[in-house]
N, C-alpha and C. Protein backbone atom coordinates (compact mmCIF):
# COMPACT_ATOMS: atom_id res chain seq x y z
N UNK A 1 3.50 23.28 1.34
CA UNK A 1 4.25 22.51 2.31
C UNK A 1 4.79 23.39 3.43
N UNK A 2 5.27 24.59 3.27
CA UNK A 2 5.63 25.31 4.25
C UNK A 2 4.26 25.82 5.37
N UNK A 3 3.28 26.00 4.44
CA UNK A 3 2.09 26.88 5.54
C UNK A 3 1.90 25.48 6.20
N UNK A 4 2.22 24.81 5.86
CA UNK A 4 2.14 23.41 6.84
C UNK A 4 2.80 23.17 8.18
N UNK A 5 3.83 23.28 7.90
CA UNK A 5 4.89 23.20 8.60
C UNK A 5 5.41 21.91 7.84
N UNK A 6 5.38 21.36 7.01
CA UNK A 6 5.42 19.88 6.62
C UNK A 6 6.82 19.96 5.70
N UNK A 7 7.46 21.15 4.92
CA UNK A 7 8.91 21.44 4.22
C UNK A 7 9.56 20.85 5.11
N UNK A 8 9.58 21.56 6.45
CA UNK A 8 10.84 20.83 7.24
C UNK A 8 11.31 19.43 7.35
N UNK A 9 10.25 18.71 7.23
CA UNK A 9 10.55 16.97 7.62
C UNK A 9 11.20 16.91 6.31
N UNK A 10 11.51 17.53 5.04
CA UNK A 10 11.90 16.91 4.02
C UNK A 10 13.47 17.74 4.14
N UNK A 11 14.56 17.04 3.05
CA UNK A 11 15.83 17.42 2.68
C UNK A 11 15.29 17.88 1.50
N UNK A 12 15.03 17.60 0.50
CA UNK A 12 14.78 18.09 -0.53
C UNK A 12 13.40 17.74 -0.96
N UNK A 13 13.18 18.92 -2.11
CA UNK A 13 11.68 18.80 -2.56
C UNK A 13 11.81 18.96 -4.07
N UNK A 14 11.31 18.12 -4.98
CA UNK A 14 11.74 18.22 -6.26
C UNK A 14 10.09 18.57 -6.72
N UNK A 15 10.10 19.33 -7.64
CA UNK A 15 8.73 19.67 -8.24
C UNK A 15 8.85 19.02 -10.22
N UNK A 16 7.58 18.63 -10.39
CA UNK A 16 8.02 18.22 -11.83
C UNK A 16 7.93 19.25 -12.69
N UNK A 17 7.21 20.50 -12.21
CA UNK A 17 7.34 21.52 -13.23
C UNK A 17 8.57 22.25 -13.40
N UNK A 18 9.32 22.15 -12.34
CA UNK A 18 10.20 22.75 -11.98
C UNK A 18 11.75 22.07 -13.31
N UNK A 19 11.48 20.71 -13.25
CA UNK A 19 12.41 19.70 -13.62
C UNK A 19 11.81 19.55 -15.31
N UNK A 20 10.59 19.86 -15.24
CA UNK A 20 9.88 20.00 -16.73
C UNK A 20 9.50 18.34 -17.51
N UNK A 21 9.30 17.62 -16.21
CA UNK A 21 9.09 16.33 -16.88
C UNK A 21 7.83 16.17 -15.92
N UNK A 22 7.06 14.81 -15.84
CA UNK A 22 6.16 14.40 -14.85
C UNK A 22 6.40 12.56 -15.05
N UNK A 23 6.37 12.06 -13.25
CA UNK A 23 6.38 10.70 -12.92
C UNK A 23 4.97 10.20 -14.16
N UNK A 24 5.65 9.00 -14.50
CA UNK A 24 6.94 8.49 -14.41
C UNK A 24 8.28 8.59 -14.86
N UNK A 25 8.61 10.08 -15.90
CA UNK A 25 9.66 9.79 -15.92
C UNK A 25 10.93 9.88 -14.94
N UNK A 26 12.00 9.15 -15.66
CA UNK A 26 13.24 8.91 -14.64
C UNK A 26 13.61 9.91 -14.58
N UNK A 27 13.98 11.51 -15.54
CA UNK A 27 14.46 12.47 -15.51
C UNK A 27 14.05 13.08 -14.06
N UNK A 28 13.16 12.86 -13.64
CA UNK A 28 12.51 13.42 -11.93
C UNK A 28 13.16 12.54 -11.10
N UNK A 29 12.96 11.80 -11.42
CA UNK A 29 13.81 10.46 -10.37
C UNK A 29 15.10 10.69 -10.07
N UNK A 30 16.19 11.31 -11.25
CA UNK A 30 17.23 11.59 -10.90
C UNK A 30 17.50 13.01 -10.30
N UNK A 31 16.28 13.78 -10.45
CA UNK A 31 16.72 15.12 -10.39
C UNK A 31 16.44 15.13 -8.77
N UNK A 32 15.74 13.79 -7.97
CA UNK A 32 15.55 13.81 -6.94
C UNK A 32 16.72 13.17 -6.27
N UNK A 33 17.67 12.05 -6.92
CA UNK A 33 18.36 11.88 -6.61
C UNK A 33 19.93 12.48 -6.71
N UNK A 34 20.32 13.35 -7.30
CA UNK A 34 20.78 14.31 -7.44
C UNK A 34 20.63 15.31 -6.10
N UNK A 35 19.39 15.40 -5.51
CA UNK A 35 19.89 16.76 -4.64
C UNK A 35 19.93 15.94 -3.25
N UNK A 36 19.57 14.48 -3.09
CA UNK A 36 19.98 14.09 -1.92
C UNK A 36 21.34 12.84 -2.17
N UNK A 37 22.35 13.11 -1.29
CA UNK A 37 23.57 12.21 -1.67
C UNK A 37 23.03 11.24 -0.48
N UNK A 38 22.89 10.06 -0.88
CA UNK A 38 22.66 9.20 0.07
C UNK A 38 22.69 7.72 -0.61
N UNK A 39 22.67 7.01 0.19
CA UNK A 39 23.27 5.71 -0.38
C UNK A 39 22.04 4.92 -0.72
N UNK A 40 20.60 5.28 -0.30
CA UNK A 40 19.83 4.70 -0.81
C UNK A 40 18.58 5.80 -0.58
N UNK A 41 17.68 5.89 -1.85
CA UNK A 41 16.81 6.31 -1.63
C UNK A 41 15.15 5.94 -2.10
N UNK A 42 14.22 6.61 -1.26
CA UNK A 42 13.21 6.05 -0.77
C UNK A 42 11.77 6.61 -1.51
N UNK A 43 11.28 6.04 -2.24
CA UNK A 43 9.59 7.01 -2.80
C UNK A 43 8.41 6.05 -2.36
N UNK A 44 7.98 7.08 -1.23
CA UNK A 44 6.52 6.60 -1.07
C UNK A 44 5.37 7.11 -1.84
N UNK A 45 4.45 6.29 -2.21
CA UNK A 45 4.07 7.11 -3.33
C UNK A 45 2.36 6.09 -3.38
N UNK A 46 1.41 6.57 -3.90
CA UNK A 46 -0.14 6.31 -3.63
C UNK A 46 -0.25 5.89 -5.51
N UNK A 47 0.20 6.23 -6.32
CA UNK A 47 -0.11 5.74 -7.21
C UNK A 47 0.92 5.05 -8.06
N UNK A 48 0.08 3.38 -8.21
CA UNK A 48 1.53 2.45 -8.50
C UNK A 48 1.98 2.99 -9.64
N UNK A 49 1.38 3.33 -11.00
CA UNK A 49 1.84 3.41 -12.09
C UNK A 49 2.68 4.61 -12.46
N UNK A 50 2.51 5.68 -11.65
CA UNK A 50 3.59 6.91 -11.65
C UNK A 50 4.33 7.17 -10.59
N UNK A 51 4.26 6.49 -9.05
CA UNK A 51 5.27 6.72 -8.47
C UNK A 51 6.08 5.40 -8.09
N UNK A 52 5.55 4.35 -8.07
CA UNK A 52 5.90 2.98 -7.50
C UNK A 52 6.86 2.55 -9.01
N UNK A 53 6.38 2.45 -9.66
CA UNK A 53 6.79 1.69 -11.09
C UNK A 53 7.96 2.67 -11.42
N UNK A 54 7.91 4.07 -11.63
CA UNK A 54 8.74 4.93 -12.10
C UNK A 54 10.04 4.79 -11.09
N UNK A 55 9.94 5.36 -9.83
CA UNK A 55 10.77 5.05 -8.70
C UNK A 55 11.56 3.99 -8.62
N UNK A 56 11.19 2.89 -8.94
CA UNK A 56 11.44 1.45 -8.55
C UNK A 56 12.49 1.39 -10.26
N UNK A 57 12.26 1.83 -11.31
CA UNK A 57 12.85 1.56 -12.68
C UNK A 57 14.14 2.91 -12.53
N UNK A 58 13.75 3.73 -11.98
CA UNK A 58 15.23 4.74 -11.38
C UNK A 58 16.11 4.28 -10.25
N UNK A 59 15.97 2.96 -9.66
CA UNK A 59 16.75 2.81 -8.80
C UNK A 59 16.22 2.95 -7.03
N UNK A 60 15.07 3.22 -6.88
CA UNK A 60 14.71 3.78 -5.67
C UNK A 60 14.11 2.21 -4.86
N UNK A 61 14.39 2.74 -3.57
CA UNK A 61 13.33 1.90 -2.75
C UNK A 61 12.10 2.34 -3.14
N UNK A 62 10.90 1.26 -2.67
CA UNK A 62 9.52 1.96 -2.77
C UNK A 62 8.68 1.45 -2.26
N UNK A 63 7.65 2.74 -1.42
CA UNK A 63 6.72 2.03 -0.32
C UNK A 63 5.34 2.60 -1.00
N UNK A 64 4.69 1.82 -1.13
CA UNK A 64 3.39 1.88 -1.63
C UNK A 64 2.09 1.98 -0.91
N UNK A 65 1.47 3.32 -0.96
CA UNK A 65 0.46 3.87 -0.14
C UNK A 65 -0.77 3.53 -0.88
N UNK A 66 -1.42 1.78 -0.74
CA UNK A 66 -2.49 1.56 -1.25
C UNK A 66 -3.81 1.84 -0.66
N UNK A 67 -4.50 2.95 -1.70
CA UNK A 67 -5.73 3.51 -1.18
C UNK A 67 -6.79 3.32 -1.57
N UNK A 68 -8.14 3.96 -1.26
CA UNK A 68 -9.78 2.58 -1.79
C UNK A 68 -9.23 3.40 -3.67
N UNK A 69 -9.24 4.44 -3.83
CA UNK A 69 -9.17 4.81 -5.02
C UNK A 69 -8.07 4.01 -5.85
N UNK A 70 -7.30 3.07 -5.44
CA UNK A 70 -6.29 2.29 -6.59
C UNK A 70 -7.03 1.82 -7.42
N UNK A 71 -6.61 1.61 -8.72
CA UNK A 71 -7.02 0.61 -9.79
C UNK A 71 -6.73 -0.91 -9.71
N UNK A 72 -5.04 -0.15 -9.39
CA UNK A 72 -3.73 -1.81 -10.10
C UNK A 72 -4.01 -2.62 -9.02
N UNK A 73 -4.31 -3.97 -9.24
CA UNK A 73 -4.49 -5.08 -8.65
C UNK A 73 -3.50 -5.59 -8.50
N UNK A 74 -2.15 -5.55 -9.16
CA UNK A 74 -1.15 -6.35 -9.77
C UNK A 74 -0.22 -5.34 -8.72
N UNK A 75 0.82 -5.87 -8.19
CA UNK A 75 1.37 -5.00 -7.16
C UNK A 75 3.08 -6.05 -7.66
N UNK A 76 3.73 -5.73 -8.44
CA UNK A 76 4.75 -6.42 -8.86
C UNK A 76 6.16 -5.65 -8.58
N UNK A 77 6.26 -4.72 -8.45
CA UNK A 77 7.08 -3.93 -8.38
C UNK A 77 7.88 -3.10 -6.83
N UNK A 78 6.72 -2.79 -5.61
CA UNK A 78 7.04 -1.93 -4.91
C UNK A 78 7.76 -3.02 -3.76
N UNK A 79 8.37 -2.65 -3.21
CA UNK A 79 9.28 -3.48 -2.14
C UNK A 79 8.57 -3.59 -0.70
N UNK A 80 7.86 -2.18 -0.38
CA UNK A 80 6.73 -2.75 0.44
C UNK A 80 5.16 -2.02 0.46
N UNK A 81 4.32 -2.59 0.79
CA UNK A 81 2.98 -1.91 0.70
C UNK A 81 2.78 -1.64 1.70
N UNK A 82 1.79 -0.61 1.81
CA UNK A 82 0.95 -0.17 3.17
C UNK A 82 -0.49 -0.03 2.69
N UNK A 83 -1.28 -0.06 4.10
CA UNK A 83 -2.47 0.56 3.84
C UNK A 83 -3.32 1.94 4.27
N UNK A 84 -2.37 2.62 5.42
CA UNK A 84 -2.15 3.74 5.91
C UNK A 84 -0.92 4.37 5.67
N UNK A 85 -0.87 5.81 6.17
CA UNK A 85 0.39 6.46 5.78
C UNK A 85 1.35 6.21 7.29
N UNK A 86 0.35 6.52 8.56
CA UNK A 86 1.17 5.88 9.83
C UNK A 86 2.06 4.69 9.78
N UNK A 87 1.44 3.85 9.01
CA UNK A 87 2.28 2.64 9.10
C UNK A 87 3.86 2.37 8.32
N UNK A 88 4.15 3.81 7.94
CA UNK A 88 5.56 3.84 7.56
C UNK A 88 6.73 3.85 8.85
N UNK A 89 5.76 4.32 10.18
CA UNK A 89 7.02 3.80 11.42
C UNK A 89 7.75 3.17 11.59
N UNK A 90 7.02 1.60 10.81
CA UNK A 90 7.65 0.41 11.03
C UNK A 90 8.34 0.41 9.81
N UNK A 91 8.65 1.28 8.63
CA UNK A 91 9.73 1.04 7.49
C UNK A 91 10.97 1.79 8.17
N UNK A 92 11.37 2.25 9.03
CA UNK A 92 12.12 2.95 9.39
C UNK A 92 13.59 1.87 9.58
C-alpha cells in the first residue's frame, strides 16, 4: 500500500495476521473499529461472505463490490451494492 501511494487515503489499516484472526471474524471487525473513533463505520468489500456478511454482523456499514468472479446470488445483507469500484463517489 505504501509503494502505491494508496496508505495515505486510509486512517487506519488493520491486517488479519497482525490481529491473528481472518474475515469473517468480528475480532477484525473490532480491531478495525477500535483504531478508528468514529461514529459510523464503513467496509467495502468484493466478497459477500467474508467481508459484507462479517462487517455488516460487527456493526459496520457495507458497500459491496460485486464482481464477474462472485458466487452469492443472494445479496441480503450489504446496505449498498456496486458494480465498479468508481462508483463509490456517489456513497459519499
Amino acid at each position: 500500500m505504501t509503494h502505491t501511494g494508496l496508505r495515505e487515503l486510509f486512517d487506519a489499516v488493520v491486517v488479519s495476521s497482525d490481529v491473528g484472526v481472518h474475515k469473517p471474524d468480528s475480532r477484525l471487525f473490532r480491531a478495525a473499529q477500535n483504531r478508528l473513533d468514529a461514529d459510523t463505520h464503513v467496509m467495502v468489500g468484493d466478497s459477500y461472505d467474508s467481508d459484507i456478511v462479517g462487517a455488516h454482523e460487527s456493526g459496520f456499514e457495507t458497500i459491496h463490490l460485486r464482481t464477474d468472479e462472485e458466487t452469492t446470488t443472494e445479496n441480503t445483507v450489504a446496505d449498498h451494492t456496486i458494480e465498479r469500484i468508481a462508483a463509490l463517489d456517489s456513497h459519499r
